[in-house]
PDB file of N, CA and C in Angstrom:
ATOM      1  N   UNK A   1     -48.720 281.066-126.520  1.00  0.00           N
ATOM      2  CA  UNK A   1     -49.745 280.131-126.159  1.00  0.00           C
ATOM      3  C   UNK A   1     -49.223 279.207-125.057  1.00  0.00           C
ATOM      4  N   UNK A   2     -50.171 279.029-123.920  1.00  0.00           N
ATOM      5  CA  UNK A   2     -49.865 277.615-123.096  1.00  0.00           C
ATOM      6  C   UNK A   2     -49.821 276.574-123.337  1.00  0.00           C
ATOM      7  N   UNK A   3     -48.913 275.895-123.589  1.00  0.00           N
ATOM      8  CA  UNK A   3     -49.234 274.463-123.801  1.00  0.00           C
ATOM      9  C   UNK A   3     -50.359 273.553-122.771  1.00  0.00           C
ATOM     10  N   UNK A   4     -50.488 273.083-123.310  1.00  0.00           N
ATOM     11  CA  UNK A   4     -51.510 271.919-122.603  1.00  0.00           C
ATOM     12  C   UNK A   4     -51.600 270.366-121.982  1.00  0.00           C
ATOM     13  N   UNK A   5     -50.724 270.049-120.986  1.00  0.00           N
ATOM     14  CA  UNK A   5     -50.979 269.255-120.478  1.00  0.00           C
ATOM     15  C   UNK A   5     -51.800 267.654-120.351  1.00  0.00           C
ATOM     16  N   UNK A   6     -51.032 266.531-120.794  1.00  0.00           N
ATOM     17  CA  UNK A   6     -52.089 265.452-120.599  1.00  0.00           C
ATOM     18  C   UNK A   6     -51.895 264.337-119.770  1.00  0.00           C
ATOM     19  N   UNK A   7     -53.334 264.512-119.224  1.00  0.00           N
ATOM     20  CA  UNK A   7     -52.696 263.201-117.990  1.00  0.00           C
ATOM     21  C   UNK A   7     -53.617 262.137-117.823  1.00  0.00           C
ATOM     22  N   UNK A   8     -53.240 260.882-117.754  1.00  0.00           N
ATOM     23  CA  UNK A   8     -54.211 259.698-117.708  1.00  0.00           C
ATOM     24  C   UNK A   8     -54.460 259.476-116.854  1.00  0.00           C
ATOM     25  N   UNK A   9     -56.385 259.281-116.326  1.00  0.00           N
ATOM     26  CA  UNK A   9     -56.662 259.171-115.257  1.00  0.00           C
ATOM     27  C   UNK A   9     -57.640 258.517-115.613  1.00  0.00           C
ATOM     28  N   UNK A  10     -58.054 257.882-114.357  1.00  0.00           N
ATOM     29  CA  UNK A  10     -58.887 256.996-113.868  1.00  0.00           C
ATOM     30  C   UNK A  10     -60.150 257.255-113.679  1.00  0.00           C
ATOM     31  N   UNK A  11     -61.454 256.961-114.504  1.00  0.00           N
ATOM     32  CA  UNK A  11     -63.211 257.482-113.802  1.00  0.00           C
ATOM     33  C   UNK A  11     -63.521 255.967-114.033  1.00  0.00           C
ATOM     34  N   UNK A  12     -63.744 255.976-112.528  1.00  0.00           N
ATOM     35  CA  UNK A  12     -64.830 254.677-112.283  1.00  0.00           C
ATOM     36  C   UNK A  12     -64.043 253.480-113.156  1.00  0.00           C
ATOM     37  N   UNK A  13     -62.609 253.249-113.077  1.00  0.00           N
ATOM     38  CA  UNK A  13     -62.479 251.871-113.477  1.00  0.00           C
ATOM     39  C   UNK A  13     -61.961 252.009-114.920  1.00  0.00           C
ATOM     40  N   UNK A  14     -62.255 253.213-115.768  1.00  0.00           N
ATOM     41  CA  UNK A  14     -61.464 253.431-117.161  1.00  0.00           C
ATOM     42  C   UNK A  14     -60.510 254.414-117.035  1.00  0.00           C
ATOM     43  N   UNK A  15     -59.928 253.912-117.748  1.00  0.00           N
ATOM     44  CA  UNK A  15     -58.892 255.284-118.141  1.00  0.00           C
ATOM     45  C   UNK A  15     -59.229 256.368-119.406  1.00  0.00           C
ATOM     46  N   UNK A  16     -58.750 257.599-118.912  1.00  0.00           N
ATOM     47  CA  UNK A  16     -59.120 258.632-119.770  1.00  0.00           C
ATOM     48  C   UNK A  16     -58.197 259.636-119.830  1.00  0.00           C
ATOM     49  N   UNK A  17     -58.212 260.471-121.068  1.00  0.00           N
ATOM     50  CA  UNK A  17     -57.074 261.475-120.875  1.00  0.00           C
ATOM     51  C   UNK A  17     -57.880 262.886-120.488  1.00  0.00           C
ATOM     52  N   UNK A  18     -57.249 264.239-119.422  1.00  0.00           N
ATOM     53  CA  UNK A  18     -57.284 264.849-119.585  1.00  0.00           C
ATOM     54  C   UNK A  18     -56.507 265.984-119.945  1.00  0.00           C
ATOM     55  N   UNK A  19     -56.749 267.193-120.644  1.00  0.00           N
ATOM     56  CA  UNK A  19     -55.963 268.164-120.970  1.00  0.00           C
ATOM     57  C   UNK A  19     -55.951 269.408-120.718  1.00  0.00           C
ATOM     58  N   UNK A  20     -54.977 270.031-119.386  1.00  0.00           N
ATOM     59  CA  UNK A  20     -55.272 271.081-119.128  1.00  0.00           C
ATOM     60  C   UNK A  20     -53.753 272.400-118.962  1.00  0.00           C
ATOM     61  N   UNK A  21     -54.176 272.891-118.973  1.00  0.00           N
ATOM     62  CA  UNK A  21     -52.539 273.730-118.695  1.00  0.00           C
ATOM     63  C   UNK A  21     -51.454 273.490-117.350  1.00  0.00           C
ATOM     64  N   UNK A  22     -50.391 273.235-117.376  1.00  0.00           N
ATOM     65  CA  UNK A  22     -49.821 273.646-115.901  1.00  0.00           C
ATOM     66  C   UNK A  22     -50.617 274.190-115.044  1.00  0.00           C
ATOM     67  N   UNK A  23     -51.009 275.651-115.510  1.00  0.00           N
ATOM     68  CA  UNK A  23     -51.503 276.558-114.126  1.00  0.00           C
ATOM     69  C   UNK A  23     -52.680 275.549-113.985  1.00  0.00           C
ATOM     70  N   UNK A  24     -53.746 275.119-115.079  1.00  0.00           N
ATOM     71  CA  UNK A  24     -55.411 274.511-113.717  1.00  0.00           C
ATOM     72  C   UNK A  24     -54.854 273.169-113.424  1.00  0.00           C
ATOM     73  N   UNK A  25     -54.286 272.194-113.900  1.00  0.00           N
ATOM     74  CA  UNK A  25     -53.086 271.231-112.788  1.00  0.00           C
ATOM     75  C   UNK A  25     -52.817 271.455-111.314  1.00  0.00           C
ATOM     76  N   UNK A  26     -52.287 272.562-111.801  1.00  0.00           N
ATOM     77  CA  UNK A  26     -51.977 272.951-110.072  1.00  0.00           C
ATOM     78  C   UNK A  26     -53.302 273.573-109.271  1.00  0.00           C
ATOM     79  N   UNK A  27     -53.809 274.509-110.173  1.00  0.00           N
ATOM     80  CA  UNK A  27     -55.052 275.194-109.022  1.00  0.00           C
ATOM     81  C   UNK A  27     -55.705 273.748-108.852  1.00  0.00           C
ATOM     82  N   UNK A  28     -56.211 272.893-109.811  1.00  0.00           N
ATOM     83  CA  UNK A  28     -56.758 271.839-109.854  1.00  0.00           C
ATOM     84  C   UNK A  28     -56.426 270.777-107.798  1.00  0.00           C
ATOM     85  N   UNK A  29     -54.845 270.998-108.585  1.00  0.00           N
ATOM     86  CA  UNK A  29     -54.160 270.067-107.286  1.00  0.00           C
ATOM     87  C   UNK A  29     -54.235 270.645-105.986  1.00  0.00           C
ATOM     88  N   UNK A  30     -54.285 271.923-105.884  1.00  0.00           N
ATOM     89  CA  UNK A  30     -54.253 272.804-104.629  1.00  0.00           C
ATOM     90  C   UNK A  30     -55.282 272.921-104.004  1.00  0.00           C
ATOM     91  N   UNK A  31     -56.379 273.091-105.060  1.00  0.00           N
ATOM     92  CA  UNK A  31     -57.796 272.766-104.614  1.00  0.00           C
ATOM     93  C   UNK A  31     -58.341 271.470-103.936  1.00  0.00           C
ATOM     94  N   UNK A  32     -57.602 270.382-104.456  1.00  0.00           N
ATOM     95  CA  UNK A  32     -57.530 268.771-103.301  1.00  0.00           C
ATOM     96  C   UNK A  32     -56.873 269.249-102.483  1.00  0.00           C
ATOM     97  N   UNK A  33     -55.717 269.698-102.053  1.00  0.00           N
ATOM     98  CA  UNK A  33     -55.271 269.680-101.088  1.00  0.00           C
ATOM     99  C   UNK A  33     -55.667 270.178 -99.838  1.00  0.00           C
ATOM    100  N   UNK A  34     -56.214 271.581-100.500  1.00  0.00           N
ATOM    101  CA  UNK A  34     -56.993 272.282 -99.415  1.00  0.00           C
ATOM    102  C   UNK A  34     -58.137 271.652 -98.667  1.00  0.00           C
ATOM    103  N   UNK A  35     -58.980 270.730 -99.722  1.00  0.00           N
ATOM    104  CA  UNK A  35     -60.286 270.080 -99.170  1.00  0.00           C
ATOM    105  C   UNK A  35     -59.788 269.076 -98.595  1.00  0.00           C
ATOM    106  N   UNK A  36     -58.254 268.112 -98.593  1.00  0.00           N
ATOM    107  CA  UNK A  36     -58.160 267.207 -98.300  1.00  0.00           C
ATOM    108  C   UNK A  36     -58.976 265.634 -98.703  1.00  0.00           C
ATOM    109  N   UNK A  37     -58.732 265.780-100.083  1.00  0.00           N
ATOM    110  CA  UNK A  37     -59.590 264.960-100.901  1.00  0.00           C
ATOM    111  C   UNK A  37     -58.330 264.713-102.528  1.00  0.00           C
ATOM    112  N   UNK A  38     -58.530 263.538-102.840  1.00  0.00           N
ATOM    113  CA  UNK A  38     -57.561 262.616-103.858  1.00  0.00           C
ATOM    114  C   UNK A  38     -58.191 263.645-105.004  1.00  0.00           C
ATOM    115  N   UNK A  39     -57.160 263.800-105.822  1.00  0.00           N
ATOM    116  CA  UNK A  39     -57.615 264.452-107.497  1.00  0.00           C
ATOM    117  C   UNK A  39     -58.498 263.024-107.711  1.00  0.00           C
ATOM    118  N   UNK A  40     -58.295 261.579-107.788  1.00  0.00           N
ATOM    119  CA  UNK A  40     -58.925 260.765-108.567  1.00  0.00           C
ATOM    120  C   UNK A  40     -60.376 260.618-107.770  1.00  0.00           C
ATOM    121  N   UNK A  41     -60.632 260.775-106.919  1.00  0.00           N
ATOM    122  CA  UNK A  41     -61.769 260.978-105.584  1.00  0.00           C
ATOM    123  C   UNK A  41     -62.770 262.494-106.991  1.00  0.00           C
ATOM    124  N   UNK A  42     -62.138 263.343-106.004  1.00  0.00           N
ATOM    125  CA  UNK A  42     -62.749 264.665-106.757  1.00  0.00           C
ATOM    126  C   UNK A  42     -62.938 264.638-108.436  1.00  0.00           C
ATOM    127  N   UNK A  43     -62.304 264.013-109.117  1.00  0.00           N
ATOM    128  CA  UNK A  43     -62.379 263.637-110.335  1.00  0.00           C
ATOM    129  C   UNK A  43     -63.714 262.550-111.237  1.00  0.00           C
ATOM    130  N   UNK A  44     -63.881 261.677-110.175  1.00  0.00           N
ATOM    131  CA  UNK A  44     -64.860 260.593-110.093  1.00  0.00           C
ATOM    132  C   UNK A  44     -66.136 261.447-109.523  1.00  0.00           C
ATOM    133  N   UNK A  45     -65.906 262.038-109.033  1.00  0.00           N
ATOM    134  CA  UNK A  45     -67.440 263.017-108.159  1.00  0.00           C
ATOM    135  C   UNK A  45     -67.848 264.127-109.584  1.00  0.00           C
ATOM    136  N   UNK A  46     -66.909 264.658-110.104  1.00  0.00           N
ATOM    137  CA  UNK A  46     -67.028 265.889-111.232  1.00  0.00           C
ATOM    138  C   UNK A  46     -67.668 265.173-112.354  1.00  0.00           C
ATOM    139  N   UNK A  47     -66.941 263.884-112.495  1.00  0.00           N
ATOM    140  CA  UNK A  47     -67.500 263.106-113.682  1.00  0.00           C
ATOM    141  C   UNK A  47     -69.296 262.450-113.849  1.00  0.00           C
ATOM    142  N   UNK A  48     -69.894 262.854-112.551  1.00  0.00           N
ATOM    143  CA  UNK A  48     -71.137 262.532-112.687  1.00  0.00           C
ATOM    144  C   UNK A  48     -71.812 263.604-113.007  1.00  0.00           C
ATOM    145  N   UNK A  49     -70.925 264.739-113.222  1.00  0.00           N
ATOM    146  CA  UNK A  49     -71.953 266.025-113.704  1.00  0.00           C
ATOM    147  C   UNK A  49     -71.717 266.093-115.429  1.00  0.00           C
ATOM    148  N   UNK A  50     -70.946 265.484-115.592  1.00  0.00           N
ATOM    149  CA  UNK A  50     -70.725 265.305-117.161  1.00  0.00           C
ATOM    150  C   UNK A  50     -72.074 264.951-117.942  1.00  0.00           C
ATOM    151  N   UNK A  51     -72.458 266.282-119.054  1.00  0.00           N
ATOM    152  CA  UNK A  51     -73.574 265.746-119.662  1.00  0.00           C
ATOM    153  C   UNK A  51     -73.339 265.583-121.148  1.00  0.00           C
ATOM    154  N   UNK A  52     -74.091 265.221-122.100  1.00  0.00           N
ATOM    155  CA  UNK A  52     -73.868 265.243-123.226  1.00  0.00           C
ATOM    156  C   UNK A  52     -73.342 266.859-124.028  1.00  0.00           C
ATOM    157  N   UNK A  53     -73.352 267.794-123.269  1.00  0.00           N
ATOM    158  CA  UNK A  53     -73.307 269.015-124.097  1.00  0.00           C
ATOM    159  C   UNK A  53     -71.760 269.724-123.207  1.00  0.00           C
ATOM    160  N   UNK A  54     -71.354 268.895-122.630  1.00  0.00           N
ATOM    161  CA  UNK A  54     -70.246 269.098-121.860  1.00  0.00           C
ATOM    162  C   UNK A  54     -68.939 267.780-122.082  1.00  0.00           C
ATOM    163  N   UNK A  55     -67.865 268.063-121.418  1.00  0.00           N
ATOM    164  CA  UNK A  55     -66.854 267.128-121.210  1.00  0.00           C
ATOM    165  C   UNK A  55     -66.129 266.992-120.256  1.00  0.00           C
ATOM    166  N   UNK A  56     -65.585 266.035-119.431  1.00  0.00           N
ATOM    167  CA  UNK A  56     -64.415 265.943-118.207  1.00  0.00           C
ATOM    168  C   UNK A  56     -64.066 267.391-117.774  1.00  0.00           C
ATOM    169  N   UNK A  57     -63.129 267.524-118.770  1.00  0.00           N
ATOM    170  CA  UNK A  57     -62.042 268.617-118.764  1.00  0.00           C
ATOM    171  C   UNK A  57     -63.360 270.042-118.582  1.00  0.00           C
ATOM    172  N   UNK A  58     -64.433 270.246-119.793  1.00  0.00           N
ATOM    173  CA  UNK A  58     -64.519 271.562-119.407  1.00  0.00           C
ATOM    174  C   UNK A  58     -65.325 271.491-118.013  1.00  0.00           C
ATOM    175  N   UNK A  59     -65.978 270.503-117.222  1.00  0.00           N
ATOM    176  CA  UNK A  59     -66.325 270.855-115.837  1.00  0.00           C
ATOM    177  C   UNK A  59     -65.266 270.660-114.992  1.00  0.00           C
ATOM    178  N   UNK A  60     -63.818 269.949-114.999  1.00  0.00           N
ATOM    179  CA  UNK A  60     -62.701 270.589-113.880  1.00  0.00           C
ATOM    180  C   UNK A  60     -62.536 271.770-114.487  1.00  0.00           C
ATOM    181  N   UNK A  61     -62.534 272.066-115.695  1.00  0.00           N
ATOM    182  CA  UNK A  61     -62.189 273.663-115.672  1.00  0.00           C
ATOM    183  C   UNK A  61     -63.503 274.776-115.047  1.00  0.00           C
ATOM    184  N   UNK A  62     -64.363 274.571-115.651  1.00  0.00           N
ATOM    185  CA  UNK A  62     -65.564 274.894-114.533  1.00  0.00           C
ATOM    186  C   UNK A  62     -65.847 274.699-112.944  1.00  0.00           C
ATOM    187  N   UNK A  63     -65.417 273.782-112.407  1.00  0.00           N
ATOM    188  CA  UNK A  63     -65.531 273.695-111.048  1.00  0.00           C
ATOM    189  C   UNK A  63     -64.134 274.382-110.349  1.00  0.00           C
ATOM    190  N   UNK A  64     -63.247 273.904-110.759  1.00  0.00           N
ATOM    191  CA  UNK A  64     -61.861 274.901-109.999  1.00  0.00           C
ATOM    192  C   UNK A  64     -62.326 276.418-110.441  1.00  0.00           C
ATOM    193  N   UNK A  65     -62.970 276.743-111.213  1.00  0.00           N
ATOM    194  CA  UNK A  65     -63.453 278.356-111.364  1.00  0.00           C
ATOM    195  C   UNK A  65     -64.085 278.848-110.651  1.00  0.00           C
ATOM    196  N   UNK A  66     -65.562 277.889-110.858  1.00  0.00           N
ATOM    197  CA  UNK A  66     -66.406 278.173-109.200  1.00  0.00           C
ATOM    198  C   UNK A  66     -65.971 277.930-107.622  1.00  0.00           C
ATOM    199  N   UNK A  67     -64.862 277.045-107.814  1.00  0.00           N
ATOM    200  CA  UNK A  67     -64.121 277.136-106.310  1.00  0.00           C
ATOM    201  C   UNK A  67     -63.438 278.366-106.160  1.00  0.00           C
ATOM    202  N   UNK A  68     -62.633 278.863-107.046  1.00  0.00           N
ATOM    203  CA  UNK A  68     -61.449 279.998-106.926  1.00  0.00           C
ATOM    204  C   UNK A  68     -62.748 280.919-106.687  1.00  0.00           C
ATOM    205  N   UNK A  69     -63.487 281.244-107.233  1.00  0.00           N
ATOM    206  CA  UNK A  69     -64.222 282.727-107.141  1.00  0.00           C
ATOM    207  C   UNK A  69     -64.850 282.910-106.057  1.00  0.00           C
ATOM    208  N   UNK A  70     -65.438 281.619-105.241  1.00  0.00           N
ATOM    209  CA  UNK A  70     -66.225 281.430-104.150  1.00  0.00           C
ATOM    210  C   UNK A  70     -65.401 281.561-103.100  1.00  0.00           C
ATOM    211  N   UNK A  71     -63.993 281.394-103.371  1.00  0.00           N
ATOM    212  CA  UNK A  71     -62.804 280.864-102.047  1.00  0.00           C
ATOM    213  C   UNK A  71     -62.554 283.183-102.239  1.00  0.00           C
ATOM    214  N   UNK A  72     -62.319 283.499-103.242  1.00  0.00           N
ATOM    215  CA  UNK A  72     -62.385 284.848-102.980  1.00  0.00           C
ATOM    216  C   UNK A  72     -63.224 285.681-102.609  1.00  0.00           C
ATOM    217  N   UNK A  73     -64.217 285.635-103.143  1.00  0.00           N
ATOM    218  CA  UNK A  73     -65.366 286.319-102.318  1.00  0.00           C
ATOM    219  C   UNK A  73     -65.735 286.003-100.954  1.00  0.00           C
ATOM    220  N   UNK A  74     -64.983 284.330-100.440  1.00  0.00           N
ATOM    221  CA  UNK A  74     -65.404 284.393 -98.930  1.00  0.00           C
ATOM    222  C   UNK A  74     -64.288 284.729 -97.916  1.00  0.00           C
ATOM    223  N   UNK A  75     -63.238 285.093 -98.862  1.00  0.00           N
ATOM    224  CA  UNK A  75     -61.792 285.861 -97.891  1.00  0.00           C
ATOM    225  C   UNK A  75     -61.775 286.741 -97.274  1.00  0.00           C
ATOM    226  N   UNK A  76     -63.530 287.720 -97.584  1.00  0.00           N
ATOM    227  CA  UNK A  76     -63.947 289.164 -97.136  1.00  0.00           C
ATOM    228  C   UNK A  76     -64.211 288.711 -95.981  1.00  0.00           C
ATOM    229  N   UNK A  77     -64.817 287.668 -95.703  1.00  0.00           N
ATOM    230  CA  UNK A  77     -65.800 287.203 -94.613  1.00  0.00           C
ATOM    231  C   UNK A  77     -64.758 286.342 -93.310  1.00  0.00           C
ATOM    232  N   UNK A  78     -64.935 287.253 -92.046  1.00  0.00           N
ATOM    233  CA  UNK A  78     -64.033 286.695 -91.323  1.00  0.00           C
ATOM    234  C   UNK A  78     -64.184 284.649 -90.600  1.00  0.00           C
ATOM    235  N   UNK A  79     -65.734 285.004 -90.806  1.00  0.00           N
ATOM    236  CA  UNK A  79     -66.160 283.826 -90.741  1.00  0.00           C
ATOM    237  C   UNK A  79     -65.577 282.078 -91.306  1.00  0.00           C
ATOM    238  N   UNK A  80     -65.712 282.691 -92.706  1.00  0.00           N
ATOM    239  CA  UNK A  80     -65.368 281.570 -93.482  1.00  0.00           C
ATOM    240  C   UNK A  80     -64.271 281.763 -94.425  1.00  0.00           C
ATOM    241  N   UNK A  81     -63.372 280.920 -94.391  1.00  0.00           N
ATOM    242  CA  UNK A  81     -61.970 280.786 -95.137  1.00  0.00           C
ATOM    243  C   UNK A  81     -62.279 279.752 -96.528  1.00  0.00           C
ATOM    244  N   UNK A  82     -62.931 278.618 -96.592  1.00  0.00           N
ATOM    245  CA  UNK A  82     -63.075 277.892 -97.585  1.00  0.00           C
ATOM    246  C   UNK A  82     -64.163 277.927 -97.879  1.00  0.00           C
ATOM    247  N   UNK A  83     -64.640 277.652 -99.228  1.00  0.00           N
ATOM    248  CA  UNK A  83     -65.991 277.783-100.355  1.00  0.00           C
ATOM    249  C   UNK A  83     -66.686 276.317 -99.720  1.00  0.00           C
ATOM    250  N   UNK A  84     -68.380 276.105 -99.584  1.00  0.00           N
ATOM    251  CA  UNK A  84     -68.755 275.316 -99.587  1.00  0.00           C
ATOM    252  C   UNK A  84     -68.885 274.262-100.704  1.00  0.00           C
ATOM    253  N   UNK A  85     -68.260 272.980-100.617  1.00  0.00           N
ATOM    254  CA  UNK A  85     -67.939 272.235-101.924  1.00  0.00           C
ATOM    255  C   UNK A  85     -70.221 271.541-102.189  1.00  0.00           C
ATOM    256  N   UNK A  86     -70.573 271.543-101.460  1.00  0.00           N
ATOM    257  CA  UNK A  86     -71.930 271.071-101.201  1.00  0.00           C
ATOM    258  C   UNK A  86     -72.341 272.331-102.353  1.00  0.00           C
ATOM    259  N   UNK A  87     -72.218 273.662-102.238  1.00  0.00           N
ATOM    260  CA  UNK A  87     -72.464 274.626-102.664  1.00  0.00           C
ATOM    261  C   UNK A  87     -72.264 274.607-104.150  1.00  0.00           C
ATOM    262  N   UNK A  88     -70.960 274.252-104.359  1.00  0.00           N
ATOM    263  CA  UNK A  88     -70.527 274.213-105.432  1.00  0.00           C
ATOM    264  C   UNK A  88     -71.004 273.179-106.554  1.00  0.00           C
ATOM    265  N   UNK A  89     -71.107 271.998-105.862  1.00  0.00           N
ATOM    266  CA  UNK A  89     -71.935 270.719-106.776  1.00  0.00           C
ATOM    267  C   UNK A  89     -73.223 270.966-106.748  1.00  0.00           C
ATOM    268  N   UNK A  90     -74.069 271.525-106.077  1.00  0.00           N
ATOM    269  CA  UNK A  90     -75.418 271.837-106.478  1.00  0.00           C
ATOM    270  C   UNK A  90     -74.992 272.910-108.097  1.00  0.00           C
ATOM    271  N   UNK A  91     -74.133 274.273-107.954  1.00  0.00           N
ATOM    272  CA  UNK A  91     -74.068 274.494-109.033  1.00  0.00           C
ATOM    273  C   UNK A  91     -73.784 274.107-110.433  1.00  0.00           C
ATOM    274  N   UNK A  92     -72.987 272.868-110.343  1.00  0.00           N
ATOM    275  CA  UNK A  92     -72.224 271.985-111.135  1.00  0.00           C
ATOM    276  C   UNK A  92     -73.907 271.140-111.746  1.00  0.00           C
ATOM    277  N   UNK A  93     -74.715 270.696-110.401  1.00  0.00           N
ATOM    278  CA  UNK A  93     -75.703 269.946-110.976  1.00  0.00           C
ATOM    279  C   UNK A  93     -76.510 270.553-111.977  1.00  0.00           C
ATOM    280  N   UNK A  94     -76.478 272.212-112.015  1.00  0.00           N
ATOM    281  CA  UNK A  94     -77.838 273.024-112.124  1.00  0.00           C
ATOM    282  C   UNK A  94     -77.388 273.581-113.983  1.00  0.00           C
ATOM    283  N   UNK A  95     -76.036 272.707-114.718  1.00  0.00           N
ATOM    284  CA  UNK A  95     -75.581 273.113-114.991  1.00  0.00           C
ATOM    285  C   UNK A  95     -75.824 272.470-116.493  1.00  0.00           C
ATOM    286  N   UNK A  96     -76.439 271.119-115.798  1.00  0.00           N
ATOM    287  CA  UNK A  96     -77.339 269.490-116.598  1.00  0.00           C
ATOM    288  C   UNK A  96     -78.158 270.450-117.238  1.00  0.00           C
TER     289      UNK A  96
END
């Protein structure tokens, strides 16, 4: 089993824990990096899709999923190298 990871972070002014493995940590972190955007930035944006039938953690685990799959399927395409994040939060919204 993976252990699980916890890290205290910041939404909107509270602190909160999340818990995720090493590996979505990092895809998590790699995924800011690439967009050039703060984990606590991108974290505060994810947290407004949070609904009652959901939690923090399972939409970063949901959104770094829909990034990774979107960032692969558009690697075919000589066009585009990165997933539209606009793209991605409409799905995140549709999700309420």
């Amino acid at each position: 089993m993976i252990p699980l990871v916890r890290r205290v972070i910041r939404v909107n002014e509270s602190k909160t824990s999340v818990r995720l493995s090493s590996f979505e940590w990092q895809a998590f972190d790699d995924l800011c990096a690439k967009e050039h955007i703060s984990r606590t930035s991108l974290i505060n944006l994810l947290a407004k899709a949070v609904t009652e039938y959901q939690n923090l953690t399972a939409v970063i685990r949901i959104f770094t999923l829909i990034y990774y799959v979107a960032l692969s399927s558009d690697s075919s395409k000589a066009k585009r190298r990165t997933p539209d994040l606009s793209n991605i939060f409409n799905i995140i919204g549709q999700m309420r």
